[in-house]
N, C-alpha and C. Protein backbone atom coordinates (compact mmCIF):
# COMPACT_ATOMS: atom_id res chain seq x y z
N UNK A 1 166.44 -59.13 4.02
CA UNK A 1 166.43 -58.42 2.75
C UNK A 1 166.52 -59.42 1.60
N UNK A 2 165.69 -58.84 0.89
CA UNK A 2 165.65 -59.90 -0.50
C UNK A 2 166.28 -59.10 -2.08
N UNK A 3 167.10 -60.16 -2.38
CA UNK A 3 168.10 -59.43 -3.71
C UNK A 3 167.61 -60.00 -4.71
N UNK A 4 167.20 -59.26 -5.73
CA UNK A 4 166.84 -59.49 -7.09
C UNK A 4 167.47 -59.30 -8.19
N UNK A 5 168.47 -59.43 -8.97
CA UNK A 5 168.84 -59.41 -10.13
C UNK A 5 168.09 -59.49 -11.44
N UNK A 6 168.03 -58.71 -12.10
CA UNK A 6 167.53 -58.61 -13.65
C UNK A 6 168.26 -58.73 -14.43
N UNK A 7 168.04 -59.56 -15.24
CA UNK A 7 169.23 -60.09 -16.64
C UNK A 7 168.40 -59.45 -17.66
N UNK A 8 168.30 -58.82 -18.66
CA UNK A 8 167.38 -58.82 -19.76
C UNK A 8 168.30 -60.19 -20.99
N UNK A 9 168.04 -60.75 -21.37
CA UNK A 9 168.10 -61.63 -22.59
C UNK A 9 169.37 -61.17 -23.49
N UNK A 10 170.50 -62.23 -24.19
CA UNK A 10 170.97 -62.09 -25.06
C UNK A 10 170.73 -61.66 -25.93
N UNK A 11 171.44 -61.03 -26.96
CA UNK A 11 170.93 -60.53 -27.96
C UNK A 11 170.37 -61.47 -29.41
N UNK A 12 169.23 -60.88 -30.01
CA UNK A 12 168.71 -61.68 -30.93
C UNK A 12 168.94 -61.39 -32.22
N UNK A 13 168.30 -61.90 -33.56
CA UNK A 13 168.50 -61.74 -34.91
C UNK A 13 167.89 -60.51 -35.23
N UNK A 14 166.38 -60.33 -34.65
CA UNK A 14 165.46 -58.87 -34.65
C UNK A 14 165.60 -58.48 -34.30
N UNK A 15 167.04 -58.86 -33.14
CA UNK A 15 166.93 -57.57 -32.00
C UNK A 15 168.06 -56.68 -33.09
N UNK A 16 169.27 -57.30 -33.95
CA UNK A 16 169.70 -56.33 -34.60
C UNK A 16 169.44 -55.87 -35.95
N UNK A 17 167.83 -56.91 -36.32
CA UNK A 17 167.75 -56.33 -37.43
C UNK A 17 166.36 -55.22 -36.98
N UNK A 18 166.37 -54.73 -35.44
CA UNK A 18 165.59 -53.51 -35.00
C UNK A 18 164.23 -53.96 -35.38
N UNK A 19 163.46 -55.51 -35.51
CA UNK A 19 162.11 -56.37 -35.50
C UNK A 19 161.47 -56.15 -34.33
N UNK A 20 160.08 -56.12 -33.53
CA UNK A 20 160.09 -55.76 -32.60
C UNK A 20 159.68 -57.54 -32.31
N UNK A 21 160.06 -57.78 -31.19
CA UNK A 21 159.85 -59.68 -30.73
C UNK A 21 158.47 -59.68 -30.51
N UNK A 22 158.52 -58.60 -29.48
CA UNK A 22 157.11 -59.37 -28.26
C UNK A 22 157.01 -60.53 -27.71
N UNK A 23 156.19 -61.29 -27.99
CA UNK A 23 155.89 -62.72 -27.75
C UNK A 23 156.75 -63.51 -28.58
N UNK A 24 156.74 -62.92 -29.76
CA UNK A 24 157.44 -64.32 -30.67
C UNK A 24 158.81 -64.71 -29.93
N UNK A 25 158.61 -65.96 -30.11
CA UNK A 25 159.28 -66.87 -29.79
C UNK A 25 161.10 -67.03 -30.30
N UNK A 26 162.16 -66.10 -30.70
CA UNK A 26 162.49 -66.13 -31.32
C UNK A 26 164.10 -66.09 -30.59
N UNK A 27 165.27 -67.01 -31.07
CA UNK A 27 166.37 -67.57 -30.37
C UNK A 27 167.57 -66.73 -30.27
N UNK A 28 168.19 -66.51 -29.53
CA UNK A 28 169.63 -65.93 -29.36
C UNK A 28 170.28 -66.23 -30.26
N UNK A 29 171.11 -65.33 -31.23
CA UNK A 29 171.70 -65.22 -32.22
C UNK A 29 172.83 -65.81 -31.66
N UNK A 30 174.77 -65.86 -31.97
CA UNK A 30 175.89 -66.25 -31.47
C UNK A 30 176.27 -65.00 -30.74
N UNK A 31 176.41 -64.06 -30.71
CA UNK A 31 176.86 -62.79 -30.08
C UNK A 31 176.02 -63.16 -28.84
N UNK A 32 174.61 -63.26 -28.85
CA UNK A 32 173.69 -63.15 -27.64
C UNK A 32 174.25 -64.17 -26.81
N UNK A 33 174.80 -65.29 -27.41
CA UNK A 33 174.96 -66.45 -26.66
C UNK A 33 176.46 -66.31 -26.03
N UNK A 34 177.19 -65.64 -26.69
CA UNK A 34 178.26 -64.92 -26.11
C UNK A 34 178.24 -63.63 -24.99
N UNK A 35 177.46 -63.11 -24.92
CA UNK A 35 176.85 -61.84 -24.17
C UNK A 35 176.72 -62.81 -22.71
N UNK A 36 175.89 -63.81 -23.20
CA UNK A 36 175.15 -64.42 -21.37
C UNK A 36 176.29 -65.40 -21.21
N UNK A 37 176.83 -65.72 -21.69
CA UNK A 37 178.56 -65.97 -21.26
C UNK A 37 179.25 -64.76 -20.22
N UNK A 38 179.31 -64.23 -20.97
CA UNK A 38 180.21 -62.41 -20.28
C UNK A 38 179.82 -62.40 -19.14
N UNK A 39 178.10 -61.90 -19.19
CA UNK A 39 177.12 -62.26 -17.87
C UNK A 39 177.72 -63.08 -17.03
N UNK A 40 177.32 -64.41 -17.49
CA UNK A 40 177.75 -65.60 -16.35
C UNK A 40 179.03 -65.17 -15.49
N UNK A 41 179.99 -64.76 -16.12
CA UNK A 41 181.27 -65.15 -16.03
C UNK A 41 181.56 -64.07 -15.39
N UNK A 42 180.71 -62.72 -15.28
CA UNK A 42 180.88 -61.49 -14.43
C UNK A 42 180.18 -62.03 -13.26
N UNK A 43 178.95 -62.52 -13.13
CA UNK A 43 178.20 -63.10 -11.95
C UNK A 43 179.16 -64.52 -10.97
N UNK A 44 179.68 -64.84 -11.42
CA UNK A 44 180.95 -65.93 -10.84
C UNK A 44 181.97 -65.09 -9.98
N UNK A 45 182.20 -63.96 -10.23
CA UNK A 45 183.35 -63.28 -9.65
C UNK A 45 182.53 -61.97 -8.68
N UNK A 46 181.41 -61.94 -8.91
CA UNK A 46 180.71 -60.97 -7.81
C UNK A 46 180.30 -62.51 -6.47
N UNK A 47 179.11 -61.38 -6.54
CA UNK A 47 177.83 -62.71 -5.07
C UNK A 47 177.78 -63.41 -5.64
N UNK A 48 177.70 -64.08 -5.09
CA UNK A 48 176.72 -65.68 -4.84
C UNK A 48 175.21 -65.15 -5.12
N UNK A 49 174.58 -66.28 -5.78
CA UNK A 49 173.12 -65.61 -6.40
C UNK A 49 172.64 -67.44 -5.52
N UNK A 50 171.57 -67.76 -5.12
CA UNK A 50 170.89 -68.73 -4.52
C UNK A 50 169.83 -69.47 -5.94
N UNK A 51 169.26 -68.80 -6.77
CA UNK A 51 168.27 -69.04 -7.81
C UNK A 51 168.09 -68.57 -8.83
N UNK A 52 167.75 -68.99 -9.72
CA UNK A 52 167.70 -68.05 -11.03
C UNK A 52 165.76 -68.51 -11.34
N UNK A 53 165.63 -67.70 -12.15
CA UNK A 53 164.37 -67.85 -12.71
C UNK A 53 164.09 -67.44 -13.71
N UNK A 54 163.53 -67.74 -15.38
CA UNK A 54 163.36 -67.10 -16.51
C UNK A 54 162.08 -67.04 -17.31
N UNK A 55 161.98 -66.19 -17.89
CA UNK A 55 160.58 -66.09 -19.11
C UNK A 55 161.14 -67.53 -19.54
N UNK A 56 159.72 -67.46 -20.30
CA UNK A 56 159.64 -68.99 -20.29
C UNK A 56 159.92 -68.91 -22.13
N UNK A 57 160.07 -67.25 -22.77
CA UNK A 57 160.13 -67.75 -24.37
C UNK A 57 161.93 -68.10 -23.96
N UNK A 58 162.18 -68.48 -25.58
CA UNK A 58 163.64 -69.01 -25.66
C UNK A 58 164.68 -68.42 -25.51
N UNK A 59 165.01 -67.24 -25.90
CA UNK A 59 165.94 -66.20 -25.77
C UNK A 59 166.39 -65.93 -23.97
N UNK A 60 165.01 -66.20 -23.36
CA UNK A 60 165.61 -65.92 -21.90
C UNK A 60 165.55 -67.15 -21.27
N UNK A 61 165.25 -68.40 -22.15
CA UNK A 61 165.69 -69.73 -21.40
C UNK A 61 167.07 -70.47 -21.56
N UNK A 62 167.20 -69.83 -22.84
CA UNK A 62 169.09 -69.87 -23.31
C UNK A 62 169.83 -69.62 -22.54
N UNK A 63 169.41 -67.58 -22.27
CA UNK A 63 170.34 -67.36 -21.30
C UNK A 63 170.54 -67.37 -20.03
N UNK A 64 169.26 -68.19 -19.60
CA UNK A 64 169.43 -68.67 -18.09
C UNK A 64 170.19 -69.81 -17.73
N UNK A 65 169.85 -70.39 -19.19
CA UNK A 65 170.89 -71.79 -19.14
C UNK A 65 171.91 -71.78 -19.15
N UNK A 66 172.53 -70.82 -19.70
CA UNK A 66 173.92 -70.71 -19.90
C UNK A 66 174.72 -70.26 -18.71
N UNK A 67 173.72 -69.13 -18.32
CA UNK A 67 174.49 -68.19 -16.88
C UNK A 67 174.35 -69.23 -15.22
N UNK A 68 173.48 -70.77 -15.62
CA UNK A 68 173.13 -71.31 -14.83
C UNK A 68 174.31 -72.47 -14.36
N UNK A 69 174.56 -73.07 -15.18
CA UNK A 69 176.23 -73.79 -16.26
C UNK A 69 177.24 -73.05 -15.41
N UNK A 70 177.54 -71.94 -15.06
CA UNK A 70 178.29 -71.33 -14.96
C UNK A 70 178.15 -70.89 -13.24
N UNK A 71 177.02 -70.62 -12.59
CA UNK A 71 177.04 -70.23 -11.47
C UNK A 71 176.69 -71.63 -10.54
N UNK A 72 176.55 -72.55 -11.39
CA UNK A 72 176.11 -73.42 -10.60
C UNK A 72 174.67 -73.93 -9.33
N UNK A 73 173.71 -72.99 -9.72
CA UNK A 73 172.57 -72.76 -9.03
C UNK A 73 171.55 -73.21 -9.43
N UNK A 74 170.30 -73.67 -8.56
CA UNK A 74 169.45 -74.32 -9.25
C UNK A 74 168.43 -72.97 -10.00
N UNK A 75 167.95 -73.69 -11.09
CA UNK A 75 167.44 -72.85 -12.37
C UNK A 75 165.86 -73.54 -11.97
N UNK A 76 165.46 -72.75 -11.20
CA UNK A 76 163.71 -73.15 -10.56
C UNK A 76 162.49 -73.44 -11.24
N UNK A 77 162.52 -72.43 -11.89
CA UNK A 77 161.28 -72.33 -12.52
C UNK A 77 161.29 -70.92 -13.88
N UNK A 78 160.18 -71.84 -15.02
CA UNK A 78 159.80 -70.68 -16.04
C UNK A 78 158.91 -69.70 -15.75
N UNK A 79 158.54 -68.36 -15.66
CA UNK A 79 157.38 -67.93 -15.44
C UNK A 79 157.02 -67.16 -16.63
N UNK A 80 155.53 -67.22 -17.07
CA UNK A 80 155.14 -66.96 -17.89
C UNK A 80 154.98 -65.41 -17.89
N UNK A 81 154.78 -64.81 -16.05
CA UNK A 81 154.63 -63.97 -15.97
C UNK A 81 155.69 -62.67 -16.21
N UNK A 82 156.84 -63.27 -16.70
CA UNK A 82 157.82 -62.26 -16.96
C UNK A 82 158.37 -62.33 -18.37
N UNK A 83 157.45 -62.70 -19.01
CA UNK A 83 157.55 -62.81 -20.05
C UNK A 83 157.38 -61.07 -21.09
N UNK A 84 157.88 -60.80 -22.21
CA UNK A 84 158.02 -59.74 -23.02
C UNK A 84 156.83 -59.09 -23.09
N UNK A 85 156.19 -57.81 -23.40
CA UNK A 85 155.01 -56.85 -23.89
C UNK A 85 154.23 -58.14 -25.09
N UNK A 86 153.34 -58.15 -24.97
CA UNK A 86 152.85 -59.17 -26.01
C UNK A 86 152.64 -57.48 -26.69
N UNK A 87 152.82 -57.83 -27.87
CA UNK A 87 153.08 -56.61 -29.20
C UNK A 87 151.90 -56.77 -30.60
N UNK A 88 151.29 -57.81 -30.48
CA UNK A 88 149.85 -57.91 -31.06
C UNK A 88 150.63 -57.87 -32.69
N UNK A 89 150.57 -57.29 -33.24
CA UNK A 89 150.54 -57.58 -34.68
C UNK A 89 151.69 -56.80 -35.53
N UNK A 90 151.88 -56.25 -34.42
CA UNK A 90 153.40 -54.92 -34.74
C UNK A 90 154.44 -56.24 -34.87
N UNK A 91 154.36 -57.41 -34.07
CA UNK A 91 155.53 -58.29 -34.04
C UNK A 91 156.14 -58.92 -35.16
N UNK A 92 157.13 -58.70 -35.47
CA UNK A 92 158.04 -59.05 -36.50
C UNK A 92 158.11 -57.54 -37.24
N UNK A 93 157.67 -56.69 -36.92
CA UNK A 93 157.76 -55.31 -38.31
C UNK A 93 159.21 -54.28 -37.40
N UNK A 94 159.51 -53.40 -38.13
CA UNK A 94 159.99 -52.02 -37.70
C UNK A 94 159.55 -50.72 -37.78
N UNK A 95 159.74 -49.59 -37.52
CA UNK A 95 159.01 -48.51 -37.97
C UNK A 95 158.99 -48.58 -39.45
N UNK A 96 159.39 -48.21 -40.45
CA UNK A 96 159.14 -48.42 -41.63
C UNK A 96 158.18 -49.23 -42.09
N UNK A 97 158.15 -50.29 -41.69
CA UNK A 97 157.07 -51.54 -41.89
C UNK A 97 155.43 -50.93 -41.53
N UNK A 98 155.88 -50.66 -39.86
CA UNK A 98 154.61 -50.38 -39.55
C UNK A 98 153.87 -48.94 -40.01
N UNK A 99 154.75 -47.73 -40.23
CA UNK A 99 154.33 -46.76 -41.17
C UNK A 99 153.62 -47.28 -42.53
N UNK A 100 154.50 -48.10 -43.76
CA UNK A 100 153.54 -48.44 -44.95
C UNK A 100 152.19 -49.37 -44.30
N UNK A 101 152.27 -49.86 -43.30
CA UNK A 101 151.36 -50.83 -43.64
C UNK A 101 150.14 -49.86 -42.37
N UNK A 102 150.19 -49.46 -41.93
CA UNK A 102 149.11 -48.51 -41.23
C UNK A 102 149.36 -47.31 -41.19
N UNK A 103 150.14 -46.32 -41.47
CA UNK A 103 150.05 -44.92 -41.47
C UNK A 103 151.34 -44.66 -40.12
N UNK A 104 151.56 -42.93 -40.42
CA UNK A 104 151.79 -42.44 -39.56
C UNK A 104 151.57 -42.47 -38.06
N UNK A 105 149.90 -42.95 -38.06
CA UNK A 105 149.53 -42.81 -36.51
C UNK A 105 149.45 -44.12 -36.16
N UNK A 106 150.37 -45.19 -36.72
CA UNK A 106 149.80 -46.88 -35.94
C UNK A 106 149.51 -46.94 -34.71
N UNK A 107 150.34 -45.65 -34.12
CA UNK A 107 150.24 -46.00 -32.29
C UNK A 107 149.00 -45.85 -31.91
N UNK A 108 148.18 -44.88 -33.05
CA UNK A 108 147.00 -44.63 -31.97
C UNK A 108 145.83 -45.68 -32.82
N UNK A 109 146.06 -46.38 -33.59
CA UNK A 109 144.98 -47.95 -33.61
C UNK A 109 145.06 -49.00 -32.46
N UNK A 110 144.05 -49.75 -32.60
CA UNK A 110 144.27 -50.98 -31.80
C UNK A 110 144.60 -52.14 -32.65
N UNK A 111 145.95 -52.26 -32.49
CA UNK A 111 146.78 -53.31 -33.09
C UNK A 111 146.65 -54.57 -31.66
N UNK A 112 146.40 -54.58 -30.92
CA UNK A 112 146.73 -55.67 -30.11
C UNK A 112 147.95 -55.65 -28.96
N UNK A 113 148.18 -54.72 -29.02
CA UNK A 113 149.27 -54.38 -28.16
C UNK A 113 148.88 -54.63 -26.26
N UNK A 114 149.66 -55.09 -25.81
CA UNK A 114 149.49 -55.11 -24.15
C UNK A 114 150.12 -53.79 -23.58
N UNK A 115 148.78 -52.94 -23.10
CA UNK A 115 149.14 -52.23 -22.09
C UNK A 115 150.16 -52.16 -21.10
N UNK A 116 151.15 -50.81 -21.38
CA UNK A 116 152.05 -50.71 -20.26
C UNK A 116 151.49 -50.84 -18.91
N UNK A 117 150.42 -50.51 -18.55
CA UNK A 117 150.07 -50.65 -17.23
C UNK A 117 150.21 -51.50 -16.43
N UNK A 118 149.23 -52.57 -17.64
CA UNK A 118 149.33 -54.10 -17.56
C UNK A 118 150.88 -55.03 -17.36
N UNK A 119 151.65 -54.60 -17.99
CA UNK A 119 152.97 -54.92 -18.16
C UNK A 119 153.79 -54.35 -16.52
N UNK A 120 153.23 -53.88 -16.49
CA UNK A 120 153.85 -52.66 -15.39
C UNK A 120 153.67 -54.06 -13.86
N UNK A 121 152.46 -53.76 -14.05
CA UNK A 121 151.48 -54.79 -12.89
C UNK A 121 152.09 -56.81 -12.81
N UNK A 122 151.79 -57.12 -14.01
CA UNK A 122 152.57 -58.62 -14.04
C UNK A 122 153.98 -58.27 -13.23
N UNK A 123 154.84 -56.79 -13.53
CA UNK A 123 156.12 -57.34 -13.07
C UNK A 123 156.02 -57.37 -11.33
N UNK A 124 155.17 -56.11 -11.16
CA UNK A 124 154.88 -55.82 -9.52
C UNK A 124 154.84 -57.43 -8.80
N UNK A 125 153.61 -58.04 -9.60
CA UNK A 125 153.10 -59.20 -9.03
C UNK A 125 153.98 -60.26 -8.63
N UNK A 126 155.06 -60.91 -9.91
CA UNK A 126 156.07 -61.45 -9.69
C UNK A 126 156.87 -61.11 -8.71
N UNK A 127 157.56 -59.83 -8.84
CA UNK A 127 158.58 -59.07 -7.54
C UNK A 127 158.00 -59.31 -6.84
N UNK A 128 156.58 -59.22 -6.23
CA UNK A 128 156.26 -59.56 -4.34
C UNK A 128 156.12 -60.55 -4.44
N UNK A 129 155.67 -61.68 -4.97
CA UNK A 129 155.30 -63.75 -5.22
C UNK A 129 156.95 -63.87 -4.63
N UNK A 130 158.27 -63.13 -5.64
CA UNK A 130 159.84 -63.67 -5.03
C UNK A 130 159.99 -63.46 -3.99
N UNK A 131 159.56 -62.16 -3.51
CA UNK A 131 159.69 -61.39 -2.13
C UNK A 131 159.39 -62.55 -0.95
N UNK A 132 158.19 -63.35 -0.98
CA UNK A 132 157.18 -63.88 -0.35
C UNK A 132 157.91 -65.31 -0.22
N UNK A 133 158.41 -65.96 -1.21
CA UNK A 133 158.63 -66.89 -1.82
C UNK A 133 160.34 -67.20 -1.50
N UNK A 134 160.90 -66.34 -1.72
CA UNK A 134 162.59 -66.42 -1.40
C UNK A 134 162.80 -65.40 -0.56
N UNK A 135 162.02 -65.37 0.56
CA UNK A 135 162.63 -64.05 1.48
C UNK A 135 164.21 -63.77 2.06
N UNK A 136 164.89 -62.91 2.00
CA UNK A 136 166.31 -63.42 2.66
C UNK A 136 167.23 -63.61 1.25
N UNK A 137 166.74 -64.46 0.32
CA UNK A 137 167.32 -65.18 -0.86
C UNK A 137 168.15 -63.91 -1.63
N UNK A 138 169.23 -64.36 -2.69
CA UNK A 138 169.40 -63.81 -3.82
C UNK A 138 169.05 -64.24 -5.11
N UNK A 139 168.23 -63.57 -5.71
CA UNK A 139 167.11 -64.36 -6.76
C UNK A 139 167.91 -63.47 -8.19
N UNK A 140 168.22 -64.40 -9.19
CA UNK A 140 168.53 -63.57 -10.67
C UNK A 140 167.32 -63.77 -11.75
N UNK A 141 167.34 -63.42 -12.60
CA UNK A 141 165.83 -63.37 -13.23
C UNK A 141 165.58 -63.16 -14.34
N UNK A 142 165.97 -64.10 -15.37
CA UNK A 142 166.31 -63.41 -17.24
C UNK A 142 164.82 -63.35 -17.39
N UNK A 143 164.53 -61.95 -17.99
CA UNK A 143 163.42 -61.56 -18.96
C UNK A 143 163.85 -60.56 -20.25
N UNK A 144 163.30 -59.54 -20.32
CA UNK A 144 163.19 -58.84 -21.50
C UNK A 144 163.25 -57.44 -21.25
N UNK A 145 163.42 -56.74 -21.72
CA UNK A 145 163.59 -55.62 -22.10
C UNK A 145 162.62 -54.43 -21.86
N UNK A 146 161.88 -54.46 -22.60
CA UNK A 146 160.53 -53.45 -22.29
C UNK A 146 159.94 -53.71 -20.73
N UNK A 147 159.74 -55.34 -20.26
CA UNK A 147 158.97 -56.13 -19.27
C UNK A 147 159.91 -55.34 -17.53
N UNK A 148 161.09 -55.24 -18.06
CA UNK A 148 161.97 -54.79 -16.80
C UNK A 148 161.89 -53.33 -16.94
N UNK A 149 161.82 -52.44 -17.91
CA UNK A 149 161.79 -50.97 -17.46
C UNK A 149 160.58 -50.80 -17.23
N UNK A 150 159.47 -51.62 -17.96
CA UNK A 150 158.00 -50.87 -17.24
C UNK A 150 157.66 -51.40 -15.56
N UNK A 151 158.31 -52.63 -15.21
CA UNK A 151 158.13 -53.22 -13.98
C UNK A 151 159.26 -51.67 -12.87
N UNK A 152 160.13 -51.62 -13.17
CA UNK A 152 160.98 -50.71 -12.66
C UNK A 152 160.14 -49.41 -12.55
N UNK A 153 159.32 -48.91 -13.94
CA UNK A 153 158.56 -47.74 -13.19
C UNK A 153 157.31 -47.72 -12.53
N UNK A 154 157.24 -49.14 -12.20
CA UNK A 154 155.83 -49.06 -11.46
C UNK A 154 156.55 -49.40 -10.07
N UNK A 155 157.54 -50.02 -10.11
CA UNK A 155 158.01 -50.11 -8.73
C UNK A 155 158.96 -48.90 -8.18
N UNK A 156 159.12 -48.09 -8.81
CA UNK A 156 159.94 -46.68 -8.80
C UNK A 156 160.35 -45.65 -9.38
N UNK A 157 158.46 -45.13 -9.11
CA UNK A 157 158.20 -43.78 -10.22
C UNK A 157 158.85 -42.74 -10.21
N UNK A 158 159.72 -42.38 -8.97
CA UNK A 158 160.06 -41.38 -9.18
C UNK A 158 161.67 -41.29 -9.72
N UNK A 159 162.48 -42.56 -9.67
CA UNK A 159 163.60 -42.95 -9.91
C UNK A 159 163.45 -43.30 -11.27
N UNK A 160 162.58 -44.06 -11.64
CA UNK A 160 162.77 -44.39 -13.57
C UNK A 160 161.84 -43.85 -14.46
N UNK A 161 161.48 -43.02 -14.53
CA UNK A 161 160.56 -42.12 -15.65
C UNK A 161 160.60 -42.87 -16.90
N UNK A 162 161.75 -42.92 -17.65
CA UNK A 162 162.41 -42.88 -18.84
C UNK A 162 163.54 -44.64 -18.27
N UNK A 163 163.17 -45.59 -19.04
CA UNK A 163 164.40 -46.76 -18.86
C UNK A 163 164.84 -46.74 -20.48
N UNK A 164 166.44 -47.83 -20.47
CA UNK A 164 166.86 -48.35 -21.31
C UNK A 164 167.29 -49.34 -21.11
N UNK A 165 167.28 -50.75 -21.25
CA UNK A 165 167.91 -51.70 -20.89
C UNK A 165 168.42 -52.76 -21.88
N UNK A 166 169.74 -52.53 -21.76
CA UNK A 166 170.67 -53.54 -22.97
C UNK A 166 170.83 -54.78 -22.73
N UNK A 167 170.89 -55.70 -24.14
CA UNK A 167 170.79 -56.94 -23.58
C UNK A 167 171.89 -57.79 -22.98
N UNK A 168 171.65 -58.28 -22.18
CA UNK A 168 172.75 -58.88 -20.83
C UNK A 168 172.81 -58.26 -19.84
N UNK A 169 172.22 -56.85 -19.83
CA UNK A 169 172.85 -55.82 -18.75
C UNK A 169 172.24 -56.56 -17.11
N UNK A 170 172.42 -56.00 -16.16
CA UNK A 170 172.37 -56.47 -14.86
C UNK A 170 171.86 -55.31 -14.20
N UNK A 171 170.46 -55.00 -13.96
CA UNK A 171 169.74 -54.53 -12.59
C UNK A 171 169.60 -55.02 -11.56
N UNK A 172 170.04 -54.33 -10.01
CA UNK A 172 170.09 -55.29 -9.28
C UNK A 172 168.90 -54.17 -7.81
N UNK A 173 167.71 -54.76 -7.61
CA UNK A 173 166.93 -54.51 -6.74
C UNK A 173 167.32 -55.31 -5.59
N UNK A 174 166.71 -54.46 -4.47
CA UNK A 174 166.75 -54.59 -2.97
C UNK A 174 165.22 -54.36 -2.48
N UNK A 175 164.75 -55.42 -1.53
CA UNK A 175 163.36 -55.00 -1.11
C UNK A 175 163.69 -55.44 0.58
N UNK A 176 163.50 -54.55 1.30
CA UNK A 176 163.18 -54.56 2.70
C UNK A 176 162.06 -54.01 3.13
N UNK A 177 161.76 -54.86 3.58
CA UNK A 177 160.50 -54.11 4.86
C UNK A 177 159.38 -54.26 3.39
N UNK A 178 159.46 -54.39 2.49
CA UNK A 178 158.44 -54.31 1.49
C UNK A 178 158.73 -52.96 0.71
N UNK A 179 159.80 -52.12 1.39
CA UNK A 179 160.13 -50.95 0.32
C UNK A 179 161.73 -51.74 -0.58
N UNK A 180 161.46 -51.01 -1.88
CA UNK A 180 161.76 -51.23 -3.02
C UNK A 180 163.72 -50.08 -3.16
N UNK A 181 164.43 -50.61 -3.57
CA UNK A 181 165.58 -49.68 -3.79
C UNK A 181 166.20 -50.32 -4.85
N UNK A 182 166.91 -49.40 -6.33
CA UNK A 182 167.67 -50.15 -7.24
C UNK A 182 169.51 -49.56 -6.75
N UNK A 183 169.90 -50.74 -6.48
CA UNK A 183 171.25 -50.63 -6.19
C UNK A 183 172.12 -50.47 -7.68
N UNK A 184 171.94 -50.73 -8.50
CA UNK A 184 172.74 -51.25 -9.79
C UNK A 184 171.28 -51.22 -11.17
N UNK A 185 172.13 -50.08 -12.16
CA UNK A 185 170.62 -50.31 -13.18
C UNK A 185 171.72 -50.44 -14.29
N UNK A 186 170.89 -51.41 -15.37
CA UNK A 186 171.67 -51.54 -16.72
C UNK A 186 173.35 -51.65 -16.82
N UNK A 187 173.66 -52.30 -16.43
CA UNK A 187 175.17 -52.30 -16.08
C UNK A 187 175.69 -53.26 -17.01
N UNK A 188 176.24 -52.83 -17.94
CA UNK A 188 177.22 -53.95 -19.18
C UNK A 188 178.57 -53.60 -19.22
N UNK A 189 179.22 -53.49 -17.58
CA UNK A 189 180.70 -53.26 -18.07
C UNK A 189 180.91 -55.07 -18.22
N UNK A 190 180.45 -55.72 -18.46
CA UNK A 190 180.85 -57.12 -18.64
C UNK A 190 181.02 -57.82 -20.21
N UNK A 191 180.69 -56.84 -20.96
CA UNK A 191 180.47 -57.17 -22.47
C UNK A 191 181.69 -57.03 -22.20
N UNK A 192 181.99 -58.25 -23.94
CA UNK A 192 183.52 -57.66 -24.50
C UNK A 192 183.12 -57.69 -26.27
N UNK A 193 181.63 -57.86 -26.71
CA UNK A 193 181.69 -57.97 -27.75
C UNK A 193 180.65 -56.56 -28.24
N UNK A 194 181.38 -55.74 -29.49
CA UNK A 194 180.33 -55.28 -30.06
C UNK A 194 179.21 -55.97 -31.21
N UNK A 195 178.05 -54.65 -30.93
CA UNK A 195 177.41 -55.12 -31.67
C UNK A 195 177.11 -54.46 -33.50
């Protein structure tokens, strides 16, 4: 059996001034960097994790670094493939923003946005490459937010319809035999800071 952990990312500057990231490149605020502290320091007192692995923007290379410091495990590799919804031109705005500057219906233009499907599929791909790759292993895995609930409903439609995932929180997947089970979803009893 192969164990997967999902970290989603510390918290950011857009993430509380409600900016949408996407791709941009953009760094863990002090709270965030305190958050993947909490993380770490809850992951020290559970399992033993064998590897970590992170998006390769900064926010989830911070907090791999940090939770890495702390568990003592080797920190493998960046993958590009678990990287955030690329968000095309919406990135950096909020609703307000994107209402004056395209209307009511922005959702239904083509702004550049990456398909959930698509998003859905990169995460599938990754999850079986670890599967394949660390069989047996316990693998942790900082990405993002949107990238882990759409990967979650393509890997378990009938269990996640609807996700939310806070930043630091801890999903923890199980794959045997090639079937898929979430033991643990969004779990932040490890915070101690509000936001």
């Amino acid at each position: 059996m192969t164990t997967i952990g999902l970290i989603r990312h510390g918290i950011t500057e857009w993430n509380v001034r409600g900016l949408v990231q996407g791709v941009s490149d953009i760094p863990l605020n002090e709270i965030g960097r305190k958050q993947a502290l909490d993380v770490a320091n809850r992951l020290v007192q559970e399992e033993v994790w064998d590897i970590l692995i992170t998006s390769d923007l900064s926010r989830a290379v911070e907090t791999g670094k940090i939770i890495q410091s702390k568990l003592n495990i080797p920190m493998s590799l960046t993958d590009s493939r678990i990287r955030e919804i690329n968000c095309g031109q919406i990135e950096g705005t909020n609703e307000e923003i994107r209402v004056a500057k395209w209307g009511g219906n922005w959702r239904e233009l083509d702004l550049g946005i990456e398909k959930f499907e698509d998003v859905g599929k990169r995460g599938v791909s990754f999850l079986e490459d670890v599967v394949k790759t660390y069989s047996g292993k316990r693998v942790l895995v900082v990405s993002h937010g949107t990238f882990i609930g759409l990967t979650l409903k393509k890997i378990l439609p009938d269990k996640f319809r609807k996700t939310m995932i806070d930043n630091t929180s801890l999903t923890i997947l199980k794959n045997m035999d090639n079937t898929w089970d979430c033991e643990l979803y969004n779990c932040t009893k490890h915070l101690k800071y509000e936001i």
